[in-house]
Protein backbone atom coordinates (compact mmCIF):
# COMPACT_ATOMS: atom_id res chain seq x y z
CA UNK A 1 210.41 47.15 190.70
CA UNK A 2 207.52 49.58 190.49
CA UNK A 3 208.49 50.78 187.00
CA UNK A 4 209.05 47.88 185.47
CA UNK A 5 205.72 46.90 186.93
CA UNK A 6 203.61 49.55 185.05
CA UNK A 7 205.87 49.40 182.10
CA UNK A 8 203.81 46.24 181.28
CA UNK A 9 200.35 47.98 181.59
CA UNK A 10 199.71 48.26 178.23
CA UNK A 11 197.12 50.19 176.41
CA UNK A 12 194.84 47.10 175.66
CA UNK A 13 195.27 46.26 179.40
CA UNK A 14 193.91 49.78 180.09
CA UNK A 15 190.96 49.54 177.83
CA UNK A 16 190.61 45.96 178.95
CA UNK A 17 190.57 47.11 182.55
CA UNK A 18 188.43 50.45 181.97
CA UNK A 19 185.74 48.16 180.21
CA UNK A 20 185.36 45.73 182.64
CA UNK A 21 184.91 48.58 185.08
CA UNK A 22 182.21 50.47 183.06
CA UNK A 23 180.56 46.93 182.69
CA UNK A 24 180.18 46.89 186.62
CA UNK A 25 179.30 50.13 187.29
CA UNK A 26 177.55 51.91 184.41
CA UNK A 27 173.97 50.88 183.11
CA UNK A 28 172.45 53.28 180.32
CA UNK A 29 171.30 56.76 181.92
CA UNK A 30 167.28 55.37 180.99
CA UNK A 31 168.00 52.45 183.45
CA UNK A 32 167.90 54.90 186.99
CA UNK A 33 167.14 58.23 185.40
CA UNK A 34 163.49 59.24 186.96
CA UNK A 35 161.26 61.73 185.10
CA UNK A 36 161.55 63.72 188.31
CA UNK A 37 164.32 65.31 187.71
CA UNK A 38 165.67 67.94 190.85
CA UNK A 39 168.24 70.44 189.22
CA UNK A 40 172.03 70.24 190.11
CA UNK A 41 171.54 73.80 191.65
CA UNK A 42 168.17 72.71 193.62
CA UNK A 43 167.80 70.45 196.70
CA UNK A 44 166.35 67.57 196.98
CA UNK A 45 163.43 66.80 199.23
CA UNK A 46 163.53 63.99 201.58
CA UNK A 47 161.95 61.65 203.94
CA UNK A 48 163.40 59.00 206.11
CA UNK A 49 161.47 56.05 207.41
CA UNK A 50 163.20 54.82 210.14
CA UNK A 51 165.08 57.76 211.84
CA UNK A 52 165.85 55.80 215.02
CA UNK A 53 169.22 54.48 214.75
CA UNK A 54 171.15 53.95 211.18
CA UNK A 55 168.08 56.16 209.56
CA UNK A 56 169.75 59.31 211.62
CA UNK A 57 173.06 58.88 210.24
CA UNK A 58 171.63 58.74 206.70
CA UNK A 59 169.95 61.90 207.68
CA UNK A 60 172.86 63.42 208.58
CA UNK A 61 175.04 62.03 205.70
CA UNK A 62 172.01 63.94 203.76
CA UNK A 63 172.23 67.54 205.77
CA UNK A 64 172.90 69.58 202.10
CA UNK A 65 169.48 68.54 201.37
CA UNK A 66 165.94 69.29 202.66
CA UNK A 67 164.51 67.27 205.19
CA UNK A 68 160.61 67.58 204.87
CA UNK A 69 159.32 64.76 206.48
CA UNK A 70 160.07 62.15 209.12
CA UNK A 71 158.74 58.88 209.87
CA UNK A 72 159.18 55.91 212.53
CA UNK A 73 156.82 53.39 214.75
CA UNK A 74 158.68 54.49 217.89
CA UNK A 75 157.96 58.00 219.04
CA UNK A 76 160.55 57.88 221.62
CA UNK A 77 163.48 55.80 220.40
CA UNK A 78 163.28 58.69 217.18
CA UNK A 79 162.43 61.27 219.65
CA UNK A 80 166.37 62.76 219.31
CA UNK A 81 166.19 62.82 215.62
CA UNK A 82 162.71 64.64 215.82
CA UNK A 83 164.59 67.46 217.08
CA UNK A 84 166.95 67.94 214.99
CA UNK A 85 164.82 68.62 212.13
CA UNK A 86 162.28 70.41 213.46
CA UNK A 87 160.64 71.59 210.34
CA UNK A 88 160.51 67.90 209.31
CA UNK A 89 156.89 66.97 209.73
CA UNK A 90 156.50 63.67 211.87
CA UNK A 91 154.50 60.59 210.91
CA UNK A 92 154.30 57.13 212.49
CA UNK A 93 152.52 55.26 209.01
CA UNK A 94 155.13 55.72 205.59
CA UNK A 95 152.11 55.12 203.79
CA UNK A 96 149.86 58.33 205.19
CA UNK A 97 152.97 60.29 204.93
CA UNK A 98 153.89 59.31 201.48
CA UNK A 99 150.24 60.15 200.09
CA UNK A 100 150.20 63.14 201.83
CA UNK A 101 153.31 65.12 200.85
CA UNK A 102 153.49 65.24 197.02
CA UNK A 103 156.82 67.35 197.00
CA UNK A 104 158.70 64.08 198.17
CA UNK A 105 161.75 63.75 195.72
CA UNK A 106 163.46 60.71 197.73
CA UNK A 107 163.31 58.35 200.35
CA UNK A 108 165.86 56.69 202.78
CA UNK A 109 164.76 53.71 204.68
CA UNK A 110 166.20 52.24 207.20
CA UNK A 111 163.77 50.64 209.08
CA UNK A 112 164.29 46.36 210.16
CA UNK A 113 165.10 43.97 207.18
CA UNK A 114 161.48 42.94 206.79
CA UNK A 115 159.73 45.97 206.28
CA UNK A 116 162.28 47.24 203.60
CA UNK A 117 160.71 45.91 200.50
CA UNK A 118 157.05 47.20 201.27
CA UNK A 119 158.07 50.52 202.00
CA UNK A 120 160.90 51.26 199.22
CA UNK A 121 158.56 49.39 196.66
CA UNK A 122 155.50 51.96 197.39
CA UNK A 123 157.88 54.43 196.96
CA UNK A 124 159.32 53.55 194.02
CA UNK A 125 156.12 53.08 192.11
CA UNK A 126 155.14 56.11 192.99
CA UNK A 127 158.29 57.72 191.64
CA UNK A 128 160.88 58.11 194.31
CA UNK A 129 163.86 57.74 194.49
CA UNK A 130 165.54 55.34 196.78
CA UNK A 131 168.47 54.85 199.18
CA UNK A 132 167.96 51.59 201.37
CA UNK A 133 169.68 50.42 204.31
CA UNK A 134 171.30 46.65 203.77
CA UNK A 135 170.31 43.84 203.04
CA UNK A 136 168.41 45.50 200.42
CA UNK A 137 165.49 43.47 201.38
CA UNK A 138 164.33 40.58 204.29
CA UNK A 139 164.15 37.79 201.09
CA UNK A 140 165.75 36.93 197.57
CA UNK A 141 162.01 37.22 196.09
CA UNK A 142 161.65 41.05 197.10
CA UNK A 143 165.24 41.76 196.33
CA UNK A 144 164.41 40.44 193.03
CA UNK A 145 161.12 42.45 192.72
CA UNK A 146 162.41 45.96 194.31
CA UNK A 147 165.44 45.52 191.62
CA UNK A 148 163.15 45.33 188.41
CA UNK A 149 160.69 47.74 189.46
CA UNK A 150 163.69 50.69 190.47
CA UNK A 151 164.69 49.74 186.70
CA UNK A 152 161.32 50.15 185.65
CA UNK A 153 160.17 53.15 187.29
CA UNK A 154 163.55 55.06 186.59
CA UNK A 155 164.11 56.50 189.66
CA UNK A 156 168.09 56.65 191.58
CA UNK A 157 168.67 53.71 194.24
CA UNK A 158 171.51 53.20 196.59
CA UNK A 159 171.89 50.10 199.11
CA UNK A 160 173.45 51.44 202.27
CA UNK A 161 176.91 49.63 202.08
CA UNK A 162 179.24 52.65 202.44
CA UNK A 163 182.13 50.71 202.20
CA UNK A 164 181.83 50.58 198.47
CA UNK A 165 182.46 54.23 198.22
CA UNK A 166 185.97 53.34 199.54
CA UNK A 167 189.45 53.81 198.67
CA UNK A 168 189.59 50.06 199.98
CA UNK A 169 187.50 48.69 197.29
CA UNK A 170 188.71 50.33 194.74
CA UNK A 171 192.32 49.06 195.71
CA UNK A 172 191.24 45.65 195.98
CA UNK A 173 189.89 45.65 192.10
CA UNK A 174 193.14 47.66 190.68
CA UNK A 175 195.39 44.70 192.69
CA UNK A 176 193.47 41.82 190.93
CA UNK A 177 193.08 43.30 187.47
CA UNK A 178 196.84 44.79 187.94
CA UNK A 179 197.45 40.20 188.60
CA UNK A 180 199.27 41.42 191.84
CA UNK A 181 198.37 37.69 193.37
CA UNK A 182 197.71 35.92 190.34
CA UNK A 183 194.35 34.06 189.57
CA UNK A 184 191.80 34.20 192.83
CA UNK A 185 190.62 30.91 193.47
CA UNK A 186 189.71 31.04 197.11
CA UNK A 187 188.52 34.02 199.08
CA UNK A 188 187.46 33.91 203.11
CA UNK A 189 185.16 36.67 204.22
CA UNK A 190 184.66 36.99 208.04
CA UNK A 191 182.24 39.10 210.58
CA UNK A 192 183.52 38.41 214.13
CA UNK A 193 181.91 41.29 215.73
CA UNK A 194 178.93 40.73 218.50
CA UNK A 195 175.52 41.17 216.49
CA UNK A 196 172.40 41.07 218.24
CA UNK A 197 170.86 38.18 220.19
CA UNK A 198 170.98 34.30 218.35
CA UNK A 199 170.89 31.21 219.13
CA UNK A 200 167.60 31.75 221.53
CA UNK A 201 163.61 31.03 221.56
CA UNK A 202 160.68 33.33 221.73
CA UNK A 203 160.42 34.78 225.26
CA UNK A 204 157.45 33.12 227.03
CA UNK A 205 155.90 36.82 228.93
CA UNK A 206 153.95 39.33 226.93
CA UNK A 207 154.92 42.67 228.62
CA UNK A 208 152.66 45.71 228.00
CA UNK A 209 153.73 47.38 224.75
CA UNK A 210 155.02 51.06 225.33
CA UNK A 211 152.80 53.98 225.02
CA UNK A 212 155.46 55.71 222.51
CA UNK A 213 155.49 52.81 220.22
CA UNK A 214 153.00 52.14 217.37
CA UNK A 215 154.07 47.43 217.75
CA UNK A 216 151.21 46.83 214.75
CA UNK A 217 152.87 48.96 212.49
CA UNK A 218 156.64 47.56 213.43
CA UNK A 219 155.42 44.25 212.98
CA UNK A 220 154.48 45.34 209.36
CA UNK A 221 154.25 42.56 207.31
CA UNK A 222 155.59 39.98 209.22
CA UNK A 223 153.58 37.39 211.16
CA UNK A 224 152.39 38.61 214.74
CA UNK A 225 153.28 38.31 217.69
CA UNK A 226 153.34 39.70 221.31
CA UNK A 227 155.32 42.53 222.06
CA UNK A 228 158.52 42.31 223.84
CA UNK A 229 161.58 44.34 224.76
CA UNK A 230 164.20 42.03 223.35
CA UNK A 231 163.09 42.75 220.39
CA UNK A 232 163.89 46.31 219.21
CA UNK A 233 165.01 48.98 218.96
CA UNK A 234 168.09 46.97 218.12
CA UNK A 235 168.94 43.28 218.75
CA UNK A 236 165.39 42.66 215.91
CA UNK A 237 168.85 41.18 213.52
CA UNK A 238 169.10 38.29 215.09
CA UNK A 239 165.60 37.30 214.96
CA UNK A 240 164.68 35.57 211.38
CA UNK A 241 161.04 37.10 211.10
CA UNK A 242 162.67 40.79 211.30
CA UNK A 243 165.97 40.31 210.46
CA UNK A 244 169.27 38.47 208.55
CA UNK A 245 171.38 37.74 211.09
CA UNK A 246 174.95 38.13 211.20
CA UNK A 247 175.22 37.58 207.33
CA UNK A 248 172.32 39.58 206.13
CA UNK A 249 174.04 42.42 208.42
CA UNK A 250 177.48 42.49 207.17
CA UNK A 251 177.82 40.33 204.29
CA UNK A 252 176.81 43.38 201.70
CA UNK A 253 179.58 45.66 203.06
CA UNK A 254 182.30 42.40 203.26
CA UNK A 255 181.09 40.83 199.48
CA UNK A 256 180.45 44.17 197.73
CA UNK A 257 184.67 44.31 197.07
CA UNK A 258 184.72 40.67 196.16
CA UNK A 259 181.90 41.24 193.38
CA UNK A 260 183.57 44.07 191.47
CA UNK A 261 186.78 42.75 191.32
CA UNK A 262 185.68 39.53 190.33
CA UNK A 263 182.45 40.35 188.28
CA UNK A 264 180.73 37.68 190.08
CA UNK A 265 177.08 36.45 189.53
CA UNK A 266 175.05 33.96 190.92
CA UNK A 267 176.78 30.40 192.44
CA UNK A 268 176.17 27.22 191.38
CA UNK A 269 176.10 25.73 194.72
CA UNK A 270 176.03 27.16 198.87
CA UNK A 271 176.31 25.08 202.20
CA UNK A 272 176.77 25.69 205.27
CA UNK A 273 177.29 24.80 208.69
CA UNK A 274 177.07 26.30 212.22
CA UNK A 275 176.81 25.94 216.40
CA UNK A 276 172.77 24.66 215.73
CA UNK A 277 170.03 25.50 213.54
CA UNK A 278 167.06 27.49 215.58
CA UNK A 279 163.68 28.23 214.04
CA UNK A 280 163.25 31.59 216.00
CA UNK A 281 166.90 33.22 215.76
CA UNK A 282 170.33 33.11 213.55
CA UNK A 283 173.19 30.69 215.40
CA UNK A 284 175.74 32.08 217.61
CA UNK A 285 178.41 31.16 214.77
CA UNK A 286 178.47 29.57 211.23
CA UNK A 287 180.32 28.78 208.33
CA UNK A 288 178.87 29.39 204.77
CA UNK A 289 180.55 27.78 201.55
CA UNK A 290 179.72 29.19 197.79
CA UNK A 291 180.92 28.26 194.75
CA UNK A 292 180.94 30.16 191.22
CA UNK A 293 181.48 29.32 187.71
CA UNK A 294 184.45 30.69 185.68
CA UNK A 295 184.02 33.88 184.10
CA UNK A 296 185.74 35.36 181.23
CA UNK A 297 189.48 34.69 181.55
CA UNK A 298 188.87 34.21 185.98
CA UNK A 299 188.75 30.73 186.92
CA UNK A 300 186.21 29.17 189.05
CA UNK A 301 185.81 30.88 192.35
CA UNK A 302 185.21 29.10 196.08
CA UNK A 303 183.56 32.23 198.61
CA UNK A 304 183.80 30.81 202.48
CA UNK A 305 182.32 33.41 204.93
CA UNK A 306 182.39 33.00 208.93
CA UNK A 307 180.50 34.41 211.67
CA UNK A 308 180.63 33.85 215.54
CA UNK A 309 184.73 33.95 216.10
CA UNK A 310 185.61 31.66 213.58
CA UNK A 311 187.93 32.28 211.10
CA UNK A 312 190.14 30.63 208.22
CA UNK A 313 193.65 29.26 209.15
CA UNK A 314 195.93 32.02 209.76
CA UNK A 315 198.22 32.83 206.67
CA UNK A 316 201.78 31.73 206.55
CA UNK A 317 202.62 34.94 205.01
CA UNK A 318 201.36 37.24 207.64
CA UNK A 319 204.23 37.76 210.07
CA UNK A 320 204.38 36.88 213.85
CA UNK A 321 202.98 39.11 216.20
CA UNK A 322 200.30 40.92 213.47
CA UNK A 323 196.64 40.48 213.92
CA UNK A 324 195.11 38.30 211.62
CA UNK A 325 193.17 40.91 209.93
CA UNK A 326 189.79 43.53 210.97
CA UNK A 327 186.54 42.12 213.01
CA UNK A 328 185.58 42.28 209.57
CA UNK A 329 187.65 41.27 206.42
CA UNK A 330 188.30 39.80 203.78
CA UNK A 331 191.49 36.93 202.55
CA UNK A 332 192.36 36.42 199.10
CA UNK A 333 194.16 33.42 197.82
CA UNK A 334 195.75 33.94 194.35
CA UNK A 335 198.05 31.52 192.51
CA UNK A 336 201.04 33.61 192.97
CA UNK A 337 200.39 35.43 196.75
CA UNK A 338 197.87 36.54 198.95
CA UNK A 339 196.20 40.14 200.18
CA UNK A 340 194.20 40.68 203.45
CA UNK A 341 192.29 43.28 203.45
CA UNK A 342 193.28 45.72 200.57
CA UNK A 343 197.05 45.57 201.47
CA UNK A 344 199.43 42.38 199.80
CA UNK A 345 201.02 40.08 202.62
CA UNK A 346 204.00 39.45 203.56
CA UNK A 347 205.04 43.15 204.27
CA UNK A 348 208.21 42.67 202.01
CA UNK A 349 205.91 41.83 199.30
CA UNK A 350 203.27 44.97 199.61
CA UNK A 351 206.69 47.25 200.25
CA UNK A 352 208.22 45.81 196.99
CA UNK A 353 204.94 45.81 194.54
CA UNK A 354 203.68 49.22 195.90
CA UNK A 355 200.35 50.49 194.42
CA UNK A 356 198.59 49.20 191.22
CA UNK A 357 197.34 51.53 188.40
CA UNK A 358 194.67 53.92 189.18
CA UNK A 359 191.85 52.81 186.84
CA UNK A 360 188.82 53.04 188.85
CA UNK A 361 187.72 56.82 189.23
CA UNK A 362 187.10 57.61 192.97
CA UNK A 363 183.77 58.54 194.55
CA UNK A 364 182.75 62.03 195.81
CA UNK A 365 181.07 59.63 199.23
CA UNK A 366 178.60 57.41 199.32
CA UNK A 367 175.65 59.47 200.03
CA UNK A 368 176.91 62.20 197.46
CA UNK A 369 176.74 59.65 194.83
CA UNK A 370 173.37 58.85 195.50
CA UNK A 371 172.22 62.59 195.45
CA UNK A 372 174.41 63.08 192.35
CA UNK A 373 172.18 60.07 190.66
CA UNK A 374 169.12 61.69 192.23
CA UNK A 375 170.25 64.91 190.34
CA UNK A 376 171.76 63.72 186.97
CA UNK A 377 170.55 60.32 186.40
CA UNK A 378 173.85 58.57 185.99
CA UNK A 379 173.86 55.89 188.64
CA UNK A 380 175.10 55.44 191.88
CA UNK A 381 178.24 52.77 192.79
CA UNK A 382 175.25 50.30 194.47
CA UNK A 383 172.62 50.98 193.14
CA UNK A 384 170.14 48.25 192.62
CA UNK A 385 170.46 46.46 189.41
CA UNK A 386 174.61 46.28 191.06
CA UNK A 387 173.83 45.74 195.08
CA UNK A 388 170.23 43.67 194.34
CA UNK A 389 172.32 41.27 192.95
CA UNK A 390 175.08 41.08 195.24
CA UNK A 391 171.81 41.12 198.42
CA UNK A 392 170.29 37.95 196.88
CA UNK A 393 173.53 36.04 196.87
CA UNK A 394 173.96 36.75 200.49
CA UNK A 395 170.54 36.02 201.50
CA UNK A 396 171.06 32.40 199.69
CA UNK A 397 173.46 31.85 202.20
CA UNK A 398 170.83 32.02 204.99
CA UNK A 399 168.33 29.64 203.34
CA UNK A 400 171.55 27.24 203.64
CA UNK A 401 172.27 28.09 206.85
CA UNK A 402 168.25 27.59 207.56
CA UNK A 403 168.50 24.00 205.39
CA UNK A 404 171.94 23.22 207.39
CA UNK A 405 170.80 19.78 209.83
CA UNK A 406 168.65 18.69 206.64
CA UNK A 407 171.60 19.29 204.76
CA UNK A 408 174.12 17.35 206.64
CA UNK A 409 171.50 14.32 206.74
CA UNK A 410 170.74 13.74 203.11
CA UNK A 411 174.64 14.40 202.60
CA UNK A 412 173.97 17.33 200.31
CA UNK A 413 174.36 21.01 199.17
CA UNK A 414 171.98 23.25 197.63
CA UNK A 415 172.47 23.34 193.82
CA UNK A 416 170.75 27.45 192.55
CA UNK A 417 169.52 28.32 189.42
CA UNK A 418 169.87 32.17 190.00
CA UNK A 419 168.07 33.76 187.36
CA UNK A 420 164.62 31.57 188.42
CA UNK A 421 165.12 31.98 192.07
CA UNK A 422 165.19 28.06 192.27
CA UNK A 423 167.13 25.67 194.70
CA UNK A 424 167.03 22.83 192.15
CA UNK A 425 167.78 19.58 194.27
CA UNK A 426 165.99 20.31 197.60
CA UNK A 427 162.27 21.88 196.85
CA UNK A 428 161.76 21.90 200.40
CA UNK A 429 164.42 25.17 200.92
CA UNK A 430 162.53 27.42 198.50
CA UNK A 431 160.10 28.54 200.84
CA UNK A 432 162.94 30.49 202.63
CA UNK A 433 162.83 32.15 198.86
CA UNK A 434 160.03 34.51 199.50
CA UNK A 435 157.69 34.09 202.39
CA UNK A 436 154.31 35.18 203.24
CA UNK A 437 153.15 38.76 204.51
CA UNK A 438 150.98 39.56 206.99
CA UNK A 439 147.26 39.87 206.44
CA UNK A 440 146.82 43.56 205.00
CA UNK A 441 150.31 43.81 203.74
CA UNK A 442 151.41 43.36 200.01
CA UNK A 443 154.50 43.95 197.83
């Protein structure tokens, strides 16, 4: 079965495939190569804002390089990571630290949602280059903005979405181009794993703020408030002035698969639904709905993600006694079978159709391709112009999920103009576009 499988791969299908996948993942070397070029041989010099908690295992991901400086708000939740680099030198402002020490080359950040986009966008103007944490940024505005000025300023991004560095992804685009289910009409994405606090209000006491923490400066630019525990260093996801919730968290790692393999864009439409809308934090479950045009030869495409233990219907292919899948994953519905995960269901069928053609070169890790685009100027597998994209799709799914009880009254769903940033049939959910900083903070 396998050979007469690949005897049909012909050489246009080949070329047709290998396009497609330089279309994805190539942009001319001007797009992300910096004039500050380190040499293959040389290392890199970098700083991390953020070193707390995902920022240390950045760092580490990073060890081949040099680690001059450090930088986080909270002297003693970063207090571990000080240590480990103690040549590093330690600063609580990114600003100070960034005007200070010229021989910066890069700059990992991994800091809350909402102070991503003023701290990668200073250092990208001034020449940086840049590996973010996800979402690339707290709204679609600043993804927007951080995406054009990267492109502008030349410099090597990265979003922080390791999966798409994976054997996984890749496997996922060689079984749709390779038609191993047929045409995808339907895809269910899914996050069932317990992220932060949601679905509560603003605590009512105003503890004393620690010593060890600098609360102004975590606040950044977003609107202020008192200081409380429940807050950081951790459960901030849930909360929609410093975070994305379960979404903005997981949906670049679960979507970045479902974009290269089916070159998506912007929807047309998104609603959503979920267990109750709350101004302060994300619900404890919800179900968002997308929809995107046909393109090229791939016919119209319906995205449904879910959140909070709920799922799709179970699959009638996957046997008996199997779990239905990963806390997170992904189910494709073609016209001629299904795949969950990167692996065809029923087990007969992934036994019989094996593997597809290798067409996709594999990556080197996803950190090493950032510090290869750092190096050489050929770009990285998310960098911006691919993952800013992909971030401002998933963020539209929270102004839905925001707009959800004023959906469900007027008996509508929010129609998107992507390339204006627009919600075209309900002005009211553009302010969840962009929002306002901060007195003292800009973009």
């Amino acid at each position: 079965m396998k050979e007469r499988r690949k005897a049909k791969v012909t050489r246009r299908d080949f070329m047709s495939a290998a396009a497609a996948v330089t279309a994805f993942t190539i942009v001319p070397r001007h797009v992300l190569g910096g004039p500050r070029r380190t040499p293959p041989s040389e290392k890199l010099n970098v700083a991390g804002v953020g070193i707390g908690g995902r920022g240390a295992g950045d760092l580490h991901e990073l060890a081949s390089e040099n680690i001059v400086a450090l930088c986080d708000v909270d002297d003693k939740y970063a207090g571990r990571v000080f240590k480990i680099y103690p040549d590093a030198k330690k600063y609580r402002d990114f600003r100070r630290m960034l005007d200070r020490r010229k021989d910066i080359d890069a700059v990992v950040v991994a800091t809350p949602d909402h102070s991503h986009a003023v701290i990668a966008m200073t250092a990208i103007r001034m020449g940086k280059h840049v590996y973010c944490e996800k979402p690339l940024a707290h709204s679609i505005y600043e993804v927007r903005k951080l995406t054009e000025a990267a492109r502008e300023a030349k410099v090597a991004t990265q979003l922080g979405n390791q999966g798409q560095a994976s054997e996984g992804t890749r496997l996922v685009c060689e079984y749709i181009w390779d038609d191993a289910i047929g045409p995808v009409r339907e895809i269910h994405s899914w996050c069932n794993r317990p992220i932060s606090q949601r679905g509560i209000d603003r605590p009512k006491d105003t503890p004393p703020v620690p010593e060890t923490l600098d609360w102004d400066l975590w606040l950044g630019p977003a609107p202020y408030r008192p200081y409380h525990p429940c807050y950081l260093p951790f459960s901030w996801r849930g909360w929609w002035d410093f975070g994305s919730g379960v979404l903005g968290d997981i949906g670049c790692h679960q979507f970045a698969p479902i974009f290269r393999a089916f070159k998506l864009g912007y929807p047309t439409s998104v609603e959503a639904c979920s267990s109750g809308v709350n101004a302060e934090t994300a619900p404890l479950a919800s179900i968002i709905r997308y929809e995107f045009p046909a393109r090229g030869d791939m016919p119209p495409l319906k995205l449904t993600w879910y959140d909070g233990g709920l799922m799709p219907a179970r699959p009638q292919e996957l046997e008996e006694g199997l779990r239905f899948g990963n806390a997170d994953d992904n189910l494709y519905i073609g016209d001629k079978g299904k795949m969950l995960g990167h692996r065809l269901i029923p087990e007969a069928r992934s036994k019989e159709y094996g593997r597809p053609p290798r067409v996709l070169p594999r990556s080197p890790g996803h950190h090493k391709e950032w510090i290869n685009a750092c190096k050489s100027g050929e770009p990285a597998g998310s960098n911006f112009d691919v993952s800013g994209p992909l971030t401002e799709v998933v963020l539209l799914g929270n102004v839905a999920l925001r707009m959800g009880q004023q959906l469900y009254e007027k008996g509508l769903k929010l129609y998107y103009d992507g390339p204006n940033m627009k919600v075209t049939n309900l002005p009211e959910a553009n302010k969840y576009i962009h929002h306002a900083y901060r007195e003292g903070w800009t973009l």
